[in-house]
N, C-alpha and C. Protein backbone atom coordinates (compact mmCIF):
# COMPACT_ATOMS: atom_id res chain seq x y z
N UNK A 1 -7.38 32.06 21.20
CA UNK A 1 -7.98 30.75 21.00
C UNK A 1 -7.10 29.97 20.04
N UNK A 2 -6.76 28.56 20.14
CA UNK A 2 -5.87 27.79 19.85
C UNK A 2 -6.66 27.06 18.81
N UNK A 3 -5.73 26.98 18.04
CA UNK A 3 -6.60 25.40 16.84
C UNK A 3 -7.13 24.12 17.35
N UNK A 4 -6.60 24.11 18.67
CA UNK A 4 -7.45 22.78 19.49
C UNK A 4 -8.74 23.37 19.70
N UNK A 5 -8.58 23.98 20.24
CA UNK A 5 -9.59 25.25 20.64
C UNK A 5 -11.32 24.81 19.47
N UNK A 6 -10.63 25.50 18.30
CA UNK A 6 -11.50 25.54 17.28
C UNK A 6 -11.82 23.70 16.53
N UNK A 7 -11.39 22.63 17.22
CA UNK A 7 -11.68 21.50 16.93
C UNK A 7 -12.14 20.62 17.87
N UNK A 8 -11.82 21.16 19.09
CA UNK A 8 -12.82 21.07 20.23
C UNK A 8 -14.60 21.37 20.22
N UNK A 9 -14.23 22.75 20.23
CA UNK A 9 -15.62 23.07 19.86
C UNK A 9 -15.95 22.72 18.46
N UNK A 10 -15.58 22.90 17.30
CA UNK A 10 -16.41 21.91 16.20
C UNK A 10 -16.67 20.64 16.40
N UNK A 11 -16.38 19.72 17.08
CA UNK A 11 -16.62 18.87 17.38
C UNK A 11 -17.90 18.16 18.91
N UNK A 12 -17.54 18.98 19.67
CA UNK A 12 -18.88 19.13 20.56
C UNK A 12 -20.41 19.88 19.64
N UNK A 13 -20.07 20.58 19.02
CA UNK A 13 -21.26 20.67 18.25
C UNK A 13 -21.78 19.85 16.94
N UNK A 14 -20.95 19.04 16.72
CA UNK A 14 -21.23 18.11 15.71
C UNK A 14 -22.08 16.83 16.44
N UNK A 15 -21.32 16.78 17.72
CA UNK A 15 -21.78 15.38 18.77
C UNK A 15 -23.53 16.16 19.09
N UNK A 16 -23.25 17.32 19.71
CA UNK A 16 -24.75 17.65 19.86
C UNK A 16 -25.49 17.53 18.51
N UNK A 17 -25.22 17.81 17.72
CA UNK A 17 -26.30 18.03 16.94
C UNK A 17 -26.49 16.41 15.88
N UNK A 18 -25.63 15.63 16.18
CA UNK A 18 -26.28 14.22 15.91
C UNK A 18 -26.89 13.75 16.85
N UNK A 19 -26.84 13.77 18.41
CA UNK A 19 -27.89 13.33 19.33
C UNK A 19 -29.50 14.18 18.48
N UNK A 20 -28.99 15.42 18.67
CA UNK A 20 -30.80 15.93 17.83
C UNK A 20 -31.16 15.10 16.48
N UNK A 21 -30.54 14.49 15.92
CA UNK A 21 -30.81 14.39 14.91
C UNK A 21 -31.33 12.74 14.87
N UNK A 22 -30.80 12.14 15.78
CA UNK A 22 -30.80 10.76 16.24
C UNK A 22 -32.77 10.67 16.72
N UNK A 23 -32.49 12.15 17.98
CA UNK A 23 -33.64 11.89 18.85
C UNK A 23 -35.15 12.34 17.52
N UNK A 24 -34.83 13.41 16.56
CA UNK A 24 -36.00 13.30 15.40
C UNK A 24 -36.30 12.11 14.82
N UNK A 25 -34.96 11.67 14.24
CA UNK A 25 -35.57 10.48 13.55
C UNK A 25 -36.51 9.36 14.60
N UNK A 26 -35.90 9.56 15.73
CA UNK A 26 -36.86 8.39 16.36
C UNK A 26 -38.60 9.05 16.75
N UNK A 27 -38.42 10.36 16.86
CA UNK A 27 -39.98 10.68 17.33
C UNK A 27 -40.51 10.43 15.72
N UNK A 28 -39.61 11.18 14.79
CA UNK A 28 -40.28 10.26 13.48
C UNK A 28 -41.42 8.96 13.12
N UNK A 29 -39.72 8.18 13.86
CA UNK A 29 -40.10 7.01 13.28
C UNK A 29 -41.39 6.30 14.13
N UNK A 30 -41.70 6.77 15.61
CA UNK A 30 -42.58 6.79 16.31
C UNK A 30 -44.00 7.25 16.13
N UNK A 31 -43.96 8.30 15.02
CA UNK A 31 -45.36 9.45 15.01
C UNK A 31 -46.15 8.80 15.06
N UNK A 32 -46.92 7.45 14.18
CA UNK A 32 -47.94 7.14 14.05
C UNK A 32 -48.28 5.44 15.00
N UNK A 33 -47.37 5.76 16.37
CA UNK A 33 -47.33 4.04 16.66
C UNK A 33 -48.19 4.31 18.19
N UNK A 34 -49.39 3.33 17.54
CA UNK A 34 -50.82 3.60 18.58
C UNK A 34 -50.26 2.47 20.04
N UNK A 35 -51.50 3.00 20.67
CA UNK A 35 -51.68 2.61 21.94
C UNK A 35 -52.66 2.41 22.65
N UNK A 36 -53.02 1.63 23.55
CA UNK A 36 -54.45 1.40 23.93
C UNK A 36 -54.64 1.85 25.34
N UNK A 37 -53.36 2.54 26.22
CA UNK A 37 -53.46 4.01 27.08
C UNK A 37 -52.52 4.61 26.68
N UNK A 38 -52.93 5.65 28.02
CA UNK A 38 -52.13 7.04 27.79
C UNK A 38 -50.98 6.89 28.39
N UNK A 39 -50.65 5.28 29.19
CA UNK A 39 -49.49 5.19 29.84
C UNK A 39 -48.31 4.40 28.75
N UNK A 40 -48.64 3.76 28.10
CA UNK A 40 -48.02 2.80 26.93
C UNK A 40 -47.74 3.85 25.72
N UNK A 41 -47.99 4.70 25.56
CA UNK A 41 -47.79 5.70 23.96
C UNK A 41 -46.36 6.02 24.19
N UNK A 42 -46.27 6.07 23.12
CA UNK A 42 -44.34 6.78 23.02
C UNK A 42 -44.88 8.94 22.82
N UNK A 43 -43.96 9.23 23.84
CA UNK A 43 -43.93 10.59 23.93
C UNK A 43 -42.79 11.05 22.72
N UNK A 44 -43.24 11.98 22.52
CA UNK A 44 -41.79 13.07 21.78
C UNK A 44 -40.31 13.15 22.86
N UNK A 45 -39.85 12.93 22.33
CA UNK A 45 -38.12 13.60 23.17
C UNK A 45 -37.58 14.27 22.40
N UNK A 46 -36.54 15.41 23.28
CA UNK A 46 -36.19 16.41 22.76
C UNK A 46 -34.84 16.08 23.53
N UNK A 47 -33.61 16.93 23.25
CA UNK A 47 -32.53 16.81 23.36
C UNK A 47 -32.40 18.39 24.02
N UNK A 48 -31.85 18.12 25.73
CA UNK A 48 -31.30 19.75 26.31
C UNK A 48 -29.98 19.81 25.96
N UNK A 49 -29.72 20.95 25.42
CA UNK A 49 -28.33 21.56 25.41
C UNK A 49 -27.86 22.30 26.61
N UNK A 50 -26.94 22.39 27.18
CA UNK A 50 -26.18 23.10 27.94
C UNK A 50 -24.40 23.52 27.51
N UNK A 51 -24.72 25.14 27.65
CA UNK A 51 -23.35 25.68 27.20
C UNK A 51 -21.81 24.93 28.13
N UNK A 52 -20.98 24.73 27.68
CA UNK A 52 -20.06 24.56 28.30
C UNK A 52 -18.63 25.67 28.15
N UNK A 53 -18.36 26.21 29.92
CA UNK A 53 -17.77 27.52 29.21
C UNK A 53 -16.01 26.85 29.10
N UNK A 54 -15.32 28.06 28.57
CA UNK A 54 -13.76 27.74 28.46
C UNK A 54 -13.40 27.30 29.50
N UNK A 55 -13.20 27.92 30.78
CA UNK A 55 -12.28 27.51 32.05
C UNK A 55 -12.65 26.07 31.97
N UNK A 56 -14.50 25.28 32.18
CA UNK A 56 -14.17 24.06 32.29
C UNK A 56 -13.73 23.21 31.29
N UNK A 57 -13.97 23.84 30.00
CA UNK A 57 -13.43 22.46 29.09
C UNK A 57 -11.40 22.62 29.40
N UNK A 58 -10.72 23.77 29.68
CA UNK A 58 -9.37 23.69 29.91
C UNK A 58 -9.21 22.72 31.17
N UNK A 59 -10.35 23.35 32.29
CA UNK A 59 -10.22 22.04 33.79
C UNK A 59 -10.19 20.15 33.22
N UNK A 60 -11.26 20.18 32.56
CA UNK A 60 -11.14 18.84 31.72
C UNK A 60 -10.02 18.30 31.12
N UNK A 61 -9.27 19.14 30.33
CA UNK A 61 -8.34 18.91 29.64
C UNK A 61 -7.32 19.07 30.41
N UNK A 62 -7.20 19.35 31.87
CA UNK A 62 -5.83 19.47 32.29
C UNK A 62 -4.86 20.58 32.22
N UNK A 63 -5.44 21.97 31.44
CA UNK A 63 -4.51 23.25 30.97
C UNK A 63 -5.14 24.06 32.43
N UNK A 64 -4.08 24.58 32.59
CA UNK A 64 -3.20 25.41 33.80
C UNK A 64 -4.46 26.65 33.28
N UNK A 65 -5.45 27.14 34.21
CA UNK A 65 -6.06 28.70 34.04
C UNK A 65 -5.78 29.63 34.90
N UNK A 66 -5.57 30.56 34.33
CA UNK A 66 -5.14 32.16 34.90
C UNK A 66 -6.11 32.65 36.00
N UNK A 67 -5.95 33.42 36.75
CA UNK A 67 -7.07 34.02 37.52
C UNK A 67 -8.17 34.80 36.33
N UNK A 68 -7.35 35.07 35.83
CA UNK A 68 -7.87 36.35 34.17
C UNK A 68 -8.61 35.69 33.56
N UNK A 69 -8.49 34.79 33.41
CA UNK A 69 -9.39 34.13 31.84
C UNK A 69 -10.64 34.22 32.33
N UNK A 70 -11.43 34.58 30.65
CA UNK A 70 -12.83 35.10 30.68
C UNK A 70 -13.70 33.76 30.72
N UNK A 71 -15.01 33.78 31.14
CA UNK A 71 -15.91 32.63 31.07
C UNK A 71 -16.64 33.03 29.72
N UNK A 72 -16.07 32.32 29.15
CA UNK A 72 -17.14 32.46 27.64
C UNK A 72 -17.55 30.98 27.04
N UNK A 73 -18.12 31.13 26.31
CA UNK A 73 -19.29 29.94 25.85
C UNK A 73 -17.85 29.32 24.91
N UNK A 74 -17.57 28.44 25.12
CA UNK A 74 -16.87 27.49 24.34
C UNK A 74 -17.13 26.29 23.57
N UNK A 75 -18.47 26.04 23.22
CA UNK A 75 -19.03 24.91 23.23
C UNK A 75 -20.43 24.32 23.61
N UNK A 76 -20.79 23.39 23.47
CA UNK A 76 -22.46 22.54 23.97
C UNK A 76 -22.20 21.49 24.11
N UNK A 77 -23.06 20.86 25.13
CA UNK A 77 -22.98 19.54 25.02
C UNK A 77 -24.50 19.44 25.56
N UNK A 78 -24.78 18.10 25.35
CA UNK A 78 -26.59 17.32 25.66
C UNK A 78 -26.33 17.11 27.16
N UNK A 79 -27.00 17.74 27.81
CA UNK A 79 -26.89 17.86 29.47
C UNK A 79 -28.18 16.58 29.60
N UNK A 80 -29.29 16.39 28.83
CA UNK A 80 -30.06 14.99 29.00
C UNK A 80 -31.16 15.32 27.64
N UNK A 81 -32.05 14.30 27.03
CA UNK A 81 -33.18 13.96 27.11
C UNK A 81 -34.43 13.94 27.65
N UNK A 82 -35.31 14.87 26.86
CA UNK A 82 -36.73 15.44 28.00
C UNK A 82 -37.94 15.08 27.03
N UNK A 83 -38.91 14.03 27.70
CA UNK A 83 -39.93 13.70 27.14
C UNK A 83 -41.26 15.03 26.92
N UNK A 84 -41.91 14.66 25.56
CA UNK A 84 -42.59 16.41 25.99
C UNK A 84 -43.68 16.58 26.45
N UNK A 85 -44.18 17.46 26.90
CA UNK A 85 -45.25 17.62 27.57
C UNK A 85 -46.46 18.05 26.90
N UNK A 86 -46.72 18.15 25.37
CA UNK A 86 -47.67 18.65 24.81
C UNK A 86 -49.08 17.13 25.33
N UNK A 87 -49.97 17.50 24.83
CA UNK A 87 -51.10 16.70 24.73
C UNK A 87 -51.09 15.59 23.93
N UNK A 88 -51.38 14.23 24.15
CA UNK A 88 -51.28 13.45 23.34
C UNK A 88 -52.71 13.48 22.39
N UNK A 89 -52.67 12.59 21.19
CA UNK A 89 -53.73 12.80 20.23
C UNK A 89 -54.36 11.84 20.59
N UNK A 90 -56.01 11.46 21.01
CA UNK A 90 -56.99 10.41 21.07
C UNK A 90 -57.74 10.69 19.78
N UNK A 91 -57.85 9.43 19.03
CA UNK A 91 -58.98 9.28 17.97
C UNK A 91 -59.90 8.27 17.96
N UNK A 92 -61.31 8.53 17.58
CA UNK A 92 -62.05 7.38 17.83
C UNK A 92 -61.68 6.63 16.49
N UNK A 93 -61.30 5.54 16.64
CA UNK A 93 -61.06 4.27 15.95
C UNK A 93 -61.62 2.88 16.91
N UNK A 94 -63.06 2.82 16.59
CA UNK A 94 -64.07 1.74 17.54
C UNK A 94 -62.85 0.31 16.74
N UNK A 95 -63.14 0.01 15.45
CA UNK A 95 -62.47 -1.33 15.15
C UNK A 95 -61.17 -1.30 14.84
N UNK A 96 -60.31 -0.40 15.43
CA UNK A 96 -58.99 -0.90 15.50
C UNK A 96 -58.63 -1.60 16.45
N UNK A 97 -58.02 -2.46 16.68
CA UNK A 97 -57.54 -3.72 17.89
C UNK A 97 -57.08 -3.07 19.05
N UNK A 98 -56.06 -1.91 18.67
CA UNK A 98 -55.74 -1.60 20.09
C UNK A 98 -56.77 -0.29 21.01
N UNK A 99 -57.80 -0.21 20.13
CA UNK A 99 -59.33 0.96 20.53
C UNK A 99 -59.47 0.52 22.44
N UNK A 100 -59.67 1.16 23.24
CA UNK A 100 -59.77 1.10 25.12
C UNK A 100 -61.20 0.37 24.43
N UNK A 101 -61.81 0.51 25.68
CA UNK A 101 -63.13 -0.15 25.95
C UNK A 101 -64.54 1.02 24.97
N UNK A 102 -63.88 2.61 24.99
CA UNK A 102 -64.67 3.87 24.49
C UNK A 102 -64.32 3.77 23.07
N UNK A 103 -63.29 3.16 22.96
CA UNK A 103 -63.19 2.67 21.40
C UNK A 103 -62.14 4.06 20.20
N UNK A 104 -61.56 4.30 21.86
CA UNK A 104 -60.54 5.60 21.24
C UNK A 104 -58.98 4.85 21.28
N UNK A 105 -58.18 4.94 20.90
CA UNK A 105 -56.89 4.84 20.64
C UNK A 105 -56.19 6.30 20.62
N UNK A 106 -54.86 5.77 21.85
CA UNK A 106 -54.09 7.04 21.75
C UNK A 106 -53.15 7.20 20.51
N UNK A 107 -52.41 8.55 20.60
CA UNK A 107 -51.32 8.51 19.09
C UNK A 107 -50.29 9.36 20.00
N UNK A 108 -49.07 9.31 19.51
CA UNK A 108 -48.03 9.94 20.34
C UNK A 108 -48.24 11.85 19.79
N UNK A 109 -47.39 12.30 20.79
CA UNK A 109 -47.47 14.03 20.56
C UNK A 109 -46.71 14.37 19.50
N UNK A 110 -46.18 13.63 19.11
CA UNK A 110 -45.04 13.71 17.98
C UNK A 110 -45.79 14.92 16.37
N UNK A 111 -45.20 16.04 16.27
CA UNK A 111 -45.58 16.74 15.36
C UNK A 111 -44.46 16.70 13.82
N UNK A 112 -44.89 16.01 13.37
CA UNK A 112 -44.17 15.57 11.93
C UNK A 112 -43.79 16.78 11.15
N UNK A 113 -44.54 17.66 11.20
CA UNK A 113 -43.93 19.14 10.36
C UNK A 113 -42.92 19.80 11.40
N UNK A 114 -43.19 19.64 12.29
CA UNK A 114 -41.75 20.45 13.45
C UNK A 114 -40.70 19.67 13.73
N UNK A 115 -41.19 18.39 13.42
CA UNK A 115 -39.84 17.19 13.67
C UNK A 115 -38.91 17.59 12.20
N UNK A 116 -39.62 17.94 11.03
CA UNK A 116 -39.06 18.03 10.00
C UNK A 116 -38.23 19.00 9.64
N UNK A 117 -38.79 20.19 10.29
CA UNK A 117 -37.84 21.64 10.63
C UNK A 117 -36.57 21.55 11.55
N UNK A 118 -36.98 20.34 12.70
CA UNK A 118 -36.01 19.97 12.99
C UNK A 118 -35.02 19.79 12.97
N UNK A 119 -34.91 18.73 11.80
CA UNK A 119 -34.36 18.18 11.28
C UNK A 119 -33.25 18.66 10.27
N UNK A 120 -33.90 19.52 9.80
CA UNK A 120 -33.40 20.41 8.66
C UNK A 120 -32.35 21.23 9.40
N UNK A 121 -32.48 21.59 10.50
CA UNK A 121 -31.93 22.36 11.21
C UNK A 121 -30.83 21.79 11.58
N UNK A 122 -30.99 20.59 12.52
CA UNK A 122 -30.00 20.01 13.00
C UNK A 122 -28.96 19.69 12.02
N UNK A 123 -29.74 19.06 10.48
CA UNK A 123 -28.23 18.96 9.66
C UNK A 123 -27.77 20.16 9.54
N UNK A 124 -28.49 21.20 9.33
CA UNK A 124 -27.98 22.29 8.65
C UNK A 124 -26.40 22.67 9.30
N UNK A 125 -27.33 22.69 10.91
CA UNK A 125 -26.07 22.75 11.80
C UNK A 125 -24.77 22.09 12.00
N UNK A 126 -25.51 20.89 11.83
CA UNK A 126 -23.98 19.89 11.89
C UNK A 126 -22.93 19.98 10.15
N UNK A 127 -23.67 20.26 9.46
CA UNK A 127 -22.92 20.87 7.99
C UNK A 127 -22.04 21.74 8.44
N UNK A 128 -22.57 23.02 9.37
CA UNK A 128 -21.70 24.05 9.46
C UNK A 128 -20.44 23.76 10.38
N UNK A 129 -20.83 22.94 11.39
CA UNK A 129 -19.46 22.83 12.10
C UNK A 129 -18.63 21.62 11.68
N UNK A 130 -18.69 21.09 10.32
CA UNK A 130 -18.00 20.20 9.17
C UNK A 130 -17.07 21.68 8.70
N UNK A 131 -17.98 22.38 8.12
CA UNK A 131 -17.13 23.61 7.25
C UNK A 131 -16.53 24.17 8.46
N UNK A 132 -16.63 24.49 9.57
CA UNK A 132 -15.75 25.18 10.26
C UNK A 132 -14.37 24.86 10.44
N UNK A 133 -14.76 23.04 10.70
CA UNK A 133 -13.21 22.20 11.07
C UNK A 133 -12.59 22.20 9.71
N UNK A 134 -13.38 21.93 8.56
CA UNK A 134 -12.48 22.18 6.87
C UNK A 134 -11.77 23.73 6.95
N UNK A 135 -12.25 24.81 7.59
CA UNK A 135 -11.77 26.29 7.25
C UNK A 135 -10.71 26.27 8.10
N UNK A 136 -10.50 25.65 9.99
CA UNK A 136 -9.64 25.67 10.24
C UNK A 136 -8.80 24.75 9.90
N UNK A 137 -9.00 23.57 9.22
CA UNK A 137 -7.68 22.83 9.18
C UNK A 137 -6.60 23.54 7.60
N UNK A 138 -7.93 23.82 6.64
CA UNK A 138 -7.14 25.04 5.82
C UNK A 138 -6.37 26.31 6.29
N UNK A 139 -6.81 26.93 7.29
CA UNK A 139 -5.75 27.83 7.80
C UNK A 139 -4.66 27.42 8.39
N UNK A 140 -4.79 26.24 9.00
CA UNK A 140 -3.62 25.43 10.00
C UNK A 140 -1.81 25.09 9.02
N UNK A 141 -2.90 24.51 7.79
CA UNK A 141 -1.89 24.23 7.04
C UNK A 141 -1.35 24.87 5.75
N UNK A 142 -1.98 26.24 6.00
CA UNK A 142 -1.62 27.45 5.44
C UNK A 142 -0.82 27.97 6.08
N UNK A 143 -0.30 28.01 7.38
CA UNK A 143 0.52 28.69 8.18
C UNK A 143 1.53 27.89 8.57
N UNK A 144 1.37 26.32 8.70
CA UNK A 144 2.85 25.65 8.18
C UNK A 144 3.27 25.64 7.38
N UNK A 145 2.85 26.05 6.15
CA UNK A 145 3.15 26.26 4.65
C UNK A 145 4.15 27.28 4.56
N UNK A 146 3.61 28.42 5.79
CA UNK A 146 4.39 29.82 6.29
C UNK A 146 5.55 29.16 6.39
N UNK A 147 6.15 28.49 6.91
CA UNK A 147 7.25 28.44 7.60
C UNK A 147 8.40 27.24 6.41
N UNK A 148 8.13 26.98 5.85
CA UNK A 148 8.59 26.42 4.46
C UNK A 148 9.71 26.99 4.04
């Protein structure tokens, strides 16, 4: 594996994991924004990952592959956006403006303590593949240093 290699993939996982981090803040910023059906409420979205292996990111890039080379996980990328399927929240609120005719108002599925774990996660993640590209560009130029 090549130092492109290792900045390739730090970098597809940095891109994924700001789409996650993009798509929390918005179910966030969404949690508490009512509706007067169940067709008008803002749903949760979630962000799919799909592995992307070596042979295709080299096909992408144009590098010549062997019959030999192994299919291994090289990477992620956001294959789409998936609205979620949990239950939305109805509360009776008779005098709020946007209350149906039964005097319930919907609330989105959005779970604020799991958006928050989320969250935590997703930076956590995108921190680490910061330190990965800092560890390889320190080895990179530790080994031109070699040649000095």
């Amino acid at each position: 594996m090549s130092y492109a290699n290792l900045f390739d993939i730090a970098g597809m996982g940095m891109n994924a994991q700001s789409v996650r981090l993009n798509t929390v803040a918005s179910n966030l910023a969404n949690a508490q924004s009512a509706a007067s059906s169940v067709n008008q409420v803002y749903r949760a979205r979630h962000p799919v990952f799909t592995a992307v292996q070596q042979s295709a990111m080299q096909q992408m890039a144009g590098w010549d592959i062997g019959a030999d080379s192994e299919q291994q996980g090289a990477g992620v990328e956001v294959s789409g956006i998936v609205e979620s399927e949990a239950p939305l929240e109805k509360r009776y609120e008779p005098g709020h403006p946007l209350a149906d005719k039964d005097g319930y108002v919907v609330y989105p599925n959005v779970n604020v303590v799991e958006e928050m774990a989320d969250m935590i996660s997703a930076s956590r993640s995108f921190q680490i593949n910061v330190e990965m590209l800092q560890s390889a560009k320190t080895m990179a130029q530790r080994l031109l240093a070699l040649g000095q």
